[in-house]
C-alpha atoms as a PDB file:
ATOM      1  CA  UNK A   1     -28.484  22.341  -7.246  1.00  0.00           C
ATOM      2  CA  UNK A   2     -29.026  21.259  -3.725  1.00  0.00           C
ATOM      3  CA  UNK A   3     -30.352  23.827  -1.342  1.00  0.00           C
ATOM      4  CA  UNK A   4     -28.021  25.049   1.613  1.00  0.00           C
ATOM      5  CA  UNK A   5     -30.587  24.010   4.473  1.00  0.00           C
ATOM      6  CA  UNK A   6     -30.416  20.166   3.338  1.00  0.00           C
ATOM      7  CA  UNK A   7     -28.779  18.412   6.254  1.00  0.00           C
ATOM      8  CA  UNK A   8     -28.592  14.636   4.580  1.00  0.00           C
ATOM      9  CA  UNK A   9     -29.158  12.792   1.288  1.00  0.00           C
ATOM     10  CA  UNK A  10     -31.134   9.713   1.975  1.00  0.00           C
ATOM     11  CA  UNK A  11     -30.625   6.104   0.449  1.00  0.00           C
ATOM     12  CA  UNK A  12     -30.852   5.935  -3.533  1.00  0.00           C
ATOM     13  CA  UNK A  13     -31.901   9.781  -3.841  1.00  0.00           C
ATOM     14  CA  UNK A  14     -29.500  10.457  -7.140  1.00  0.00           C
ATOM     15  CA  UNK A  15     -29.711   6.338  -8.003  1.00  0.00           C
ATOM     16  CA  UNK A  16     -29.553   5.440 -11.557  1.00  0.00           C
ATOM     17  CA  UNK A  17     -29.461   9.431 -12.842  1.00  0.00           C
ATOM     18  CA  UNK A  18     -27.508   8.392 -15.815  1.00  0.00           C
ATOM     19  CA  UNK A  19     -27.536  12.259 -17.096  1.00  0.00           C
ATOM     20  CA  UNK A  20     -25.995  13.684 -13.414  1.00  0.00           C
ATOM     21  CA  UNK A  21     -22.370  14.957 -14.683  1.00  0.00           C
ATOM     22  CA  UNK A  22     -21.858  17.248 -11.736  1.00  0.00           C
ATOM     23  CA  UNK A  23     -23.110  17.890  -8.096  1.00  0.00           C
ATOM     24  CA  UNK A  24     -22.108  20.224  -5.733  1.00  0.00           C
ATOM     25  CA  UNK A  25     -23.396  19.091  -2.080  1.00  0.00           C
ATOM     26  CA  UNK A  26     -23.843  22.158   0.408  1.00  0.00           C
ATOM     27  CA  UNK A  27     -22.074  23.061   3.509  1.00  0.00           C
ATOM     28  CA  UNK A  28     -24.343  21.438   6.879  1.00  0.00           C
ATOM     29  CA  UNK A  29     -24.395  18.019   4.949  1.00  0.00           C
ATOM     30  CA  UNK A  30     -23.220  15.275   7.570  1.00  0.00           C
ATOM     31  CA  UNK A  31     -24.505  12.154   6.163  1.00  0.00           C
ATOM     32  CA  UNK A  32     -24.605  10.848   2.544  1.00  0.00           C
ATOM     33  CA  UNK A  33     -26.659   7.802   2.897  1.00  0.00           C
ATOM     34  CA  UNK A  34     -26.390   3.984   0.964  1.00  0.00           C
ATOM     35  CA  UNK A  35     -26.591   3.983  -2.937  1.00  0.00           C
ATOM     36  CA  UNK A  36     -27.159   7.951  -2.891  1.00  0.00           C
ATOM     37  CA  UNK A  37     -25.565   7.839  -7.022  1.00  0.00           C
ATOM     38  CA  UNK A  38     -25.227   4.508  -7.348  1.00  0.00           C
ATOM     39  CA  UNK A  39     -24.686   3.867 -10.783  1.00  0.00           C
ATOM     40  CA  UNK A  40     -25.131   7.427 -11.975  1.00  0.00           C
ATOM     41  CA  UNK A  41     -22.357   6.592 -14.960  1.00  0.00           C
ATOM     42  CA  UNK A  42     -21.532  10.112 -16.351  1.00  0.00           C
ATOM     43  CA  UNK A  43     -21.202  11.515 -13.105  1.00  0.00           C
ATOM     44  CA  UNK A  44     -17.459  13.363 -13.540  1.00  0.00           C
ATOM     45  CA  UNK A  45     -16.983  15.805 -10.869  1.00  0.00           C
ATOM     46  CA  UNK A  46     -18.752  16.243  -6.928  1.00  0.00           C
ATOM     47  CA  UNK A  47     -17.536  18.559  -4.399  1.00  0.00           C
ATOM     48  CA  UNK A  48     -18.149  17.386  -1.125  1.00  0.00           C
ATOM     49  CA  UNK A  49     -18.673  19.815   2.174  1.00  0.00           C
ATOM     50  CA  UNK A  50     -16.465  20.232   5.283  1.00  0.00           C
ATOM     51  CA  UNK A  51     -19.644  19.544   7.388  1.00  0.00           C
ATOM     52  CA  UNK A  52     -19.363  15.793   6.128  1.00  0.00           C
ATOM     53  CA  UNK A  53     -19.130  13.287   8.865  1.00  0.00           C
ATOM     54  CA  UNK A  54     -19.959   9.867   6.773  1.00  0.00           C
ATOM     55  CA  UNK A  55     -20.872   8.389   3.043  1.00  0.00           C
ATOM     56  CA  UNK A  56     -22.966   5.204   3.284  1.00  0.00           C
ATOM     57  CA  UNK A  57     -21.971   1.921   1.695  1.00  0.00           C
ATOM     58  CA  UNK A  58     -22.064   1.837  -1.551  1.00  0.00           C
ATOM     59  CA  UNK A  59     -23.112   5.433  -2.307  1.00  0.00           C
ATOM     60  CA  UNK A  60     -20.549   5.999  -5.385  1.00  0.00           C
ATOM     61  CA  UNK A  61     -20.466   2.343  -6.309  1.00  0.00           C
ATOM     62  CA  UNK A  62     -20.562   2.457 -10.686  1.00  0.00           C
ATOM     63  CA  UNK A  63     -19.657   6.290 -10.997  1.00  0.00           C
ATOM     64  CA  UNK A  64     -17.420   4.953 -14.149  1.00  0.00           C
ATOM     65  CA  UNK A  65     -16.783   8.551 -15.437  1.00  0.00           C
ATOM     66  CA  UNK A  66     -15.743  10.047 -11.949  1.00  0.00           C
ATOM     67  CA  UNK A  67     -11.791  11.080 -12.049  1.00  0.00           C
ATOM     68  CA  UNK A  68     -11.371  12.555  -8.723  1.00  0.00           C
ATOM     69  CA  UNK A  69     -12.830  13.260  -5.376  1.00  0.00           C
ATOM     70  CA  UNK A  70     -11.614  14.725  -2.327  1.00  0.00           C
ATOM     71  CA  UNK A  71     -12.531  13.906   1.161  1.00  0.00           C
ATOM     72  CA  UNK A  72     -12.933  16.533   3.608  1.00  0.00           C
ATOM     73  CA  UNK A  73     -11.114  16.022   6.662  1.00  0.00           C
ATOM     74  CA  UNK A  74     -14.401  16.088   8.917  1.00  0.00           C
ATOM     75  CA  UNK A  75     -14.796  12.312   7.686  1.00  0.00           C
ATOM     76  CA  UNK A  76     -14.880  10.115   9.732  1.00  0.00           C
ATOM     77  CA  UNK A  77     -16.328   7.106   8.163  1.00  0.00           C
ATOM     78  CA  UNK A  78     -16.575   5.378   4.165  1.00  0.00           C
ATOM     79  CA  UNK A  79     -18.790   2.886   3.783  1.00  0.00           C
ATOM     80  CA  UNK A  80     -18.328  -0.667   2.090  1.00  0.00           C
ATOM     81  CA  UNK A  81     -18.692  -0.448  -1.985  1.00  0.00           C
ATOM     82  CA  UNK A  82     -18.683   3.169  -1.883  1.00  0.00           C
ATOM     83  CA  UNK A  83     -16.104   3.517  -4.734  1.00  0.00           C
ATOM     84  CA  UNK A  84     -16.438  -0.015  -6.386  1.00  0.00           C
ATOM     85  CA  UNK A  85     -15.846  -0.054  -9.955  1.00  0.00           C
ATOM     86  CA  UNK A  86     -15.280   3.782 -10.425  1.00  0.00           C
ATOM     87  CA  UNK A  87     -13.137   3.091 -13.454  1.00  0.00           C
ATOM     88  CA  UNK A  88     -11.967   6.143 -13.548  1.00  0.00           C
ATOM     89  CA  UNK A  89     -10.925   7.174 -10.082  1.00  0.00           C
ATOM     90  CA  UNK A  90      -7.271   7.988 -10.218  1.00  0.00           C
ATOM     91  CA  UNK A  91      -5.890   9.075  -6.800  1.00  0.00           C
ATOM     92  CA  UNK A  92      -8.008   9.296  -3.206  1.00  0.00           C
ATOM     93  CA  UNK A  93      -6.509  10.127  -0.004  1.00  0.00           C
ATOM     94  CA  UNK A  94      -8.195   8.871   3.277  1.00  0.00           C
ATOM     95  CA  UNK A  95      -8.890  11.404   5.983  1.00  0.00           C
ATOM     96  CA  UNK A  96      -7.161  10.973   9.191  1.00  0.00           C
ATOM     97  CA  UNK A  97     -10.442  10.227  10.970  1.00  0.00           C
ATOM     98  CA  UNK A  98     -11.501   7.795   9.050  1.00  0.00           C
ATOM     99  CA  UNK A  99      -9.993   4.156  10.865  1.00  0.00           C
ATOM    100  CA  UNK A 100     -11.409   1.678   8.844  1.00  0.00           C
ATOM    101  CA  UNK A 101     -11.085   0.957   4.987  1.00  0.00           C
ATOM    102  CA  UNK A 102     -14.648  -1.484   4.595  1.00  0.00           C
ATOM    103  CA  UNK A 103     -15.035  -3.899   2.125  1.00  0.00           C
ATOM    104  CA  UNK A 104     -14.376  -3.713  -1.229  1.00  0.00           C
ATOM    105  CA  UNK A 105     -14.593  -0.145  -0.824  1.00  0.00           C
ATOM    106  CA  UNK A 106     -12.191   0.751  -4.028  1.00  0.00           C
ATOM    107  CA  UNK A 107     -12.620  -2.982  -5.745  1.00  0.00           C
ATOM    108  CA  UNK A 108     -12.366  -3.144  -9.125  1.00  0.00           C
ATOM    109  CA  UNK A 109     -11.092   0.744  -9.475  1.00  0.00           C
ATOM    110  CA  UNK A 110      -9.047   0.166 -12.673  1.00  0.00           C
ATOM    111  CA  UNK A 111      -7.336   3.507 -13.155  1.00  0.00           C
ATOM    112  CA  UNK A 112      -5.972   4.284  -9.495  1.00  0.00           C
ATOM    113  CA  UNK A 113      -2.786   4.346  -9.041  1.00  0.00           C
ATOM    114  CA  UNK A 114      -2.091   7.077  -6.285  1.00  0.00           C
ATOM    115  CA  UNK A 115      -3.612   5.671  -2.765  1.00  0.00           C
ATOM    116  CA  UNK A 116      -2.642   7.668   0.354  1.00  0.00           C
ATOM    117  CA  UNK A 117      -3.044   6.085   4.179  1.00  0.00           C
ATOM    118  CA  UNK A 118      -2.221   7.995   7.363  1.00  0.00           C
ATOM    119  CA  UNK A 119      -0.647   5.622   9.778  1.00  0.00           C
ATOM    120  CA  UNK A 120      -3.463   5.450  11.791  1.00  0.00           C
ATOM    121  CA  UNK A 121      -5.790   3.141  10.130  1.00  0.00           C
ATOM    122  CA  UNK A 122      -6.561   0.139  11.735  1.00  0.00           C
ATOM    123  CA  UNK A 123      -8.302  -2.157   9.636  1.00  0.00           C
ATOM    124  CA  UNK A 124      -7.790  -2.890   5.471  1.00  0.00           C
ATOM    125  CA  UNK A 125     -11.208  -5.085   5.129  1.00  0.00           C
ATOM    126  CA  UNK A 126     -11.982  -7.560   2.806  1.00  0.00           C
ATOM    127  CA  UNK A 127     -10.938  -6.965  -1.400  1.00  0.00           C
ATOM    128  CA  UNK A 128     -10.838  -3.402   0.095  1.00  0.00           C
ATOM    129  CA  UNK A 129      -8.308  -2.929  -3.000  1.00  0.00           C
ATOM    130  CA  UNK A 130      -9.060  -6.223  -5.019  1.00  0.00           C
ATOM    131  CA  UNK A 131      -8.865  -5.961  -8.686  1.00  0.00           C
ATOM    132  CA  UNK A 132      -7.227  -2.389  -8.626  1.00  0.00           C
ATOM    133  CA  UNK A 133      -4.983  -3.513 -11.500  1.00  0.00           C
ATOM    134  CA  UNK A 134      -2.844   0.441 -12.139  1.00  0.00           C
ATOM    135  CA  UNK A 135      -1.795   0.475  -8.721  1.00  0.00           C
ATOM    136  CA  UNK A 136       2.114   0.106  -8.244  1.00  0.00           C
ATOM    137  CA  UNK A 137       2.695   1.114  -5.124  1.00  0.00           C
ATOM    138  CA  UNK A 138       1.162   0.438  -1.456  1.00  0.00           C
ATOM    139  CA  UNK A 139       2.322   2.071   2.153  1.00  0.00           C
ATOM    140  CA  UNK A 140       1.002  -0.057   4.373  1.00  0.00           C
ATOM    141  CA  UNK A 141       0.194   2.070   7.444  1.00  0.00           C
ATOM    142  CA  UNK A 142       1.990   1.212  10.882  1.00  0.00           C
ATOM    143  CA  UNK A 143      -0.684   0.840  13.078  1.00  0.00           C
ATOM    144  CA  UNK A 144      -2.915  -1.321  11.155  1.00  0.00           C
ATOM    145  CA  UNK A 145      -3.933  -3.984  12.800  1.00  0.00           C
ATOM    146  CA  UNK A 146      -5.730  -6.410  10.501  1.00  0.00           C
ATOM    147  CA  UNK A 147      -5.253  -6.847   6.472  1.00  0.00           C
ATOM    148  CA  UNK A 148      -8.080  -8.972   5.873  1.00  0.00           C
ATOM    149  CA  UNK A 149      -8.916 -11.723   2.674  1.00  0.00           C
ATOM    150  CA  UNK A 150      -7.815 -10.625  -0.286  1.00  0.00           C
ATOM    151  CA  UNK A 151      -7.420  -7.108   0.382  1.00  0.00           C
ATOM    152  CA  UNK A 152      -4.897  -6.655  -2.661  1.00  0.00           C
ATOM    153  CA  UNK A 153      -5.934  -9.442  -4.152  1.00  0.00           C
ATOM    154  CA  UNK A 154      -5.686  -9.434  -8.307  1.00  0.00           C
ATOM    155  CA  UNK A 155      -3.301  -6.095  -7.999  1.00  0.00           C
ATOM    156  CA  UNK A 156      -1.522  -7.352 -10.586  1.00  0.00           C
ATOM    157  CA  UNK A 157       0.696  -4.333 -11.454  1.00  0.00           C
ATOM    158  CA  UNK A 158       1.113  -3.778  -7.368  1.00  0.00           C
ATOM    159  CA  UNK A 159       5.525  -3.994  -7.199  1.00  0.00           C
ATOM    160  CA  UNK A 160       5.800  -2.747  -4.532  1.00  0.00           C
ATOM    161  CA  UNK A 161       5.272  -2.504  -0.469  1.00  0.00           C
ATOM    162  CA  UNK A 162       6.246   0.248   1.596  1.00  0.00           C
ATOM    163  CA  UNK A 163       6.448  -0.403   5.416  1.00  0.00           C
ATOM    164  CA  UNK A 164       8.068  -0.403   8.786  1.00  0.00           C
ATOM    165  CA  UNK A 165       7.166  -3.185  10.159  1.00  0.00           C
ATOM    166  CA  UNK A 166       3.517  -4.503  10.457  1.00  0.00           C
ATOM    167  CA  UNK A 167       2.309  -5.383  13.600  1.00  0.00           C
ATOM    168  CA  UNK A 168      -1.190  -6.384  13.142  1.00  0.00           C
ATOM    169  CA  UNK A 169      -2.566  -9.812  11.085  1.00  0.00           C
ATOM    170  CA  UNK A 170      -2.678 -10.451   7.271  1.00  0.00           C
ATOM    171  CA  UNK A 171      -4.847 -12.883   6.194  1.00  0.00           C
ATOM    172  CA  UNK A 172      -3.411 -15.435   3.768  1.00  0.00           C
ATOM    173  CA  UNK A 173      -4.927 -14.181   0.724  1.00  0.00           C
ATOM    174  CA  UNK A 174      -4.638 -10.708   1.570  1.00  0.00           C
ATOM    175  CA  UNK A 175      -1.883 -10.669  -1.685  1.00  0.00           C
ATOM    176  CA  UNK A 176      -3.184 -13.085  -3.767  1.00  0.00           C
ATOM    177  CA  UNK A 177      -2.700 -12.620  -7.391  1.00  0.00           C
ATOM    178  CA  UNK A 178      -0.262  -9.895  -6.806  1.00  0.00           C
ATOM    179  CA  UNK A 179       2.489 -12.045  -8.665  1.00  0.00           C
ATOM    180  CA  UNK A 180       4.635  -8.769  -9.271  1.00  0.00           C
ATOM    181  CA  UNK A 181       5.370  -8.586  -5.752  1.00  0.00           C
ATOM    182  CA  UNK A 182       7.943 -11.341  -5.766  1.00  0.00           C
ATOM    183  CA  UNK A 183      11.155 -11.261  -6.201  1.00  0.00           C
ATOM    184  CA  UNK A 184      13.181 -12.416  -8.899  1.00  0.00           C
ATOM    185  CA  UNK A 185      13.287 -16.114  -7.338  1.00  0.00           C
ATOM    186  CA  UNK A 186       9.938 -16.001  -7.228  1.00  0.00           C
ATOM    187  CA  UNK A 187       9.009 -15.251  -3.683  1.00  0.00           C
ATOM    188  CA  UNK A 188       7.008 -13.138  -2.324  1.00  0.00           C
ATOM    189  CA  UNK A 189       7.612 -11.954   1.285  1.00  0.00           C
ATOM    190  CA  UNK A 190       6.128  -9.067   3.283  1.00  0.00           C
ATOM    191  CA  UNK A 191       6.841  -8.365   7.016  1.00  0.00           C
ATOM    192  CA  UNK A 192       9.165 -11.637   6.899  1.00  0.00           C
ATOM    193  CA  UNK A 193       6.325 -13.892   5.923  1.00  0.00           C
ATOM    194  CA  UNK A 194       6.708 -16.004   3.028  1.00  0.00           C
ATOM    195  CA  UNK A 195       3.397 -15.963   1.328  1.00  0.00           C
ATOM    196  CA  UNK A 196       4.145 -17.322  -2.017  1.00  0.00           C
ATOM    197  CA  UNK A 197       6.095 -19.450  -4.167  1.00  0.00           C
ATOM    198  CA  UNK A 198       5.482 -18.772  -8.314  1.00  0.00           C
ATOM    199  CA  UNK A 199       9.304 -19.690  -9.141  1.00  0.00           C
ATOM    200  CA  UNK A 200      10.407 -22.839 -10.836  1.00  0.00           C
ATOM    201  CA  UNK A 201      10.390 -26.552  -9.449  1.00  0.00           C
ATOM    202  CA  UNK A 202      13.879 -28.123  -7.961  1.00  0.00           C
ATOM    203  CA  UNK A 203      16.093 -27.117  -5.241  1.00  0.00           C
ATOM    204  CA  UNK A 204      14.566 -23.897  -3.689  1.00  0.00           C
ATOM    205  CA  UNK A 205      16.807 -21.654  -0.817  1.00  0.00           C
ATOM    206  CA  UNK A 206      14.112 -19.845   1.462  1.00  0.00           C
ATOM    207  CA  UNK A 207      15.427 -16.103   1.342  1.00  0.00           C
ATOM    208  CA  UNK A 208      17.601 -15.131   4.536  1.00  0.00           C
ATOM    209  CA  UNK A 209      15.415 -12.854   6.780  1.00  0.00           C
ATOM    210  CA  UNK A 210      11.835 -15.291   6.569  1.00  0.00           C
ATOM    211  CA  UNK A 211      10.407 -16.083   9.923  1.00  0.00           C
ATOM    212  CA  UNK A 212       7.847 -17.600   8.879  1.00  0.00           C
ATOM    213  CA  UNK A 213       6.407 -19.920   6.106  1.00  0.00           C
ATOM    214  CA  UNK A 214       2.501 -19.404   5.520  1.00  0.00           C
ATOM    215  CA  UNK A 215       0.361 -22.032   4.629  1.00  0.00           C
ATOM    216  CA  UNK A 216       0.273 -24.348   1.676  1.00  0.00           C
ATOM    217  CA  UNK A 217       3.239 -21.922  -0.259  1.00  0.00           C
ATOM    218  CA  UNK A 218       5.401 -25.117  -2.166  1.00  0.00           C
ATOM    219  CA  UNK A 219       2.010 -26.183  -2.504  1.00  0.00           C
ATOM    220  CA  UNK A 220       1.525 -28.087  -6.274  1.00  0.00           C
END
């Protein structure tokens, strides 16, 4: 039990409690610092407060039993590795004031499969999503302006993309190992950029509608 006049949680304060199954943290919290439960393994359950303004990087990184977590909408930013590897996550949805998805932020979280974006984040950072190998489904919000290196990368039950039109730049790995994006042919194209190639060898017809060819696709 955390008293109600705490104000913050510095760095590693709950790191490596391996018996912590559930936290409450009190209303007039605004800052949950770097590594706070870092690898606290059984933790299952933590309710955060509405006075929560930011969660430092890597401050849920390992939490391998925790299911769910909701974000208050007073967040405004998530910091890199804060979810990595919590196997068990299943869902999250990203407050509207948050802009910025770091890195690796949800790498490696094998169970989720429900991820919800408002349209105006800006930036999907580095293997923000690698590895997240239950998640089917991705809308890609329309004001992003950057998907960066291998932001999806090794997604491999991700089928499919749902999107407007994207504006901003994807790096060329940003999809990598997300073979179940292509099509039947064996391309796979998002915002009319062909990315990939994992179809056979002979005679290949570029699908009608790509403007553009990335690098080193009919690469062998």
């Amino acid at each position: 039990v955390i008293p109600d006049d705490v104000a913050s949680i510095g760095a590693s304060s709950f790191d490596d409690c391996l018996e912590l199954k559930h936290i409450t943290i009190p209303e007039g919290v605004t800052q949950i610092a770097s590594s706070t439960f870092l690898d606290c393994i059984r933790l299952k359950t933590i309710n955060l407060p509405d006075s929560l303004k930011g969660i430092g990087a890597s401050a849920f990184e390992r939490c391998r039993s925790l299911k769910e977590i909701t974000l208050p909408e007073s967040l405004g930013s998530i910091g890199a590795y804060t979810f990595k590897e919590c196997g068990a996550l299943e869902s999250i949805k990203i407050p509207k004031n948050v802009k910025t998805l770091e890195r690796c932020v949800f790498q490696n979280c094998n169970e989720l499969k429900e991820v919800i974006l408002h349209d105006d984040i800006e930036r999907i950072n580095s293997g923000a999503f690698g590895g997240c190998t239950s998640l089917e489904q991705m809308q890609i919000p329309k004001n992003v302006l950057a998907i960066e290196d291998e932001a999806f990368r090794d997604c491999t039950s991700l089928r499919e993309l749902i999107y407007d039109e994207i504006k901003g730049n994807i790096a060329i790995t940003a999809f990598d190992g997300c073979n179940a994006l292509a099509d039947a042919n064996g391309f796979l194209v998002v915002s009319n950029i062909l990315w990939k190639y994992i179809g056979a060898s002979g005679e290949i017809v570029v699908p009608e509608g790509v403007k553009e060819i990335a690098p080193n696709v009919f690469r062998e």
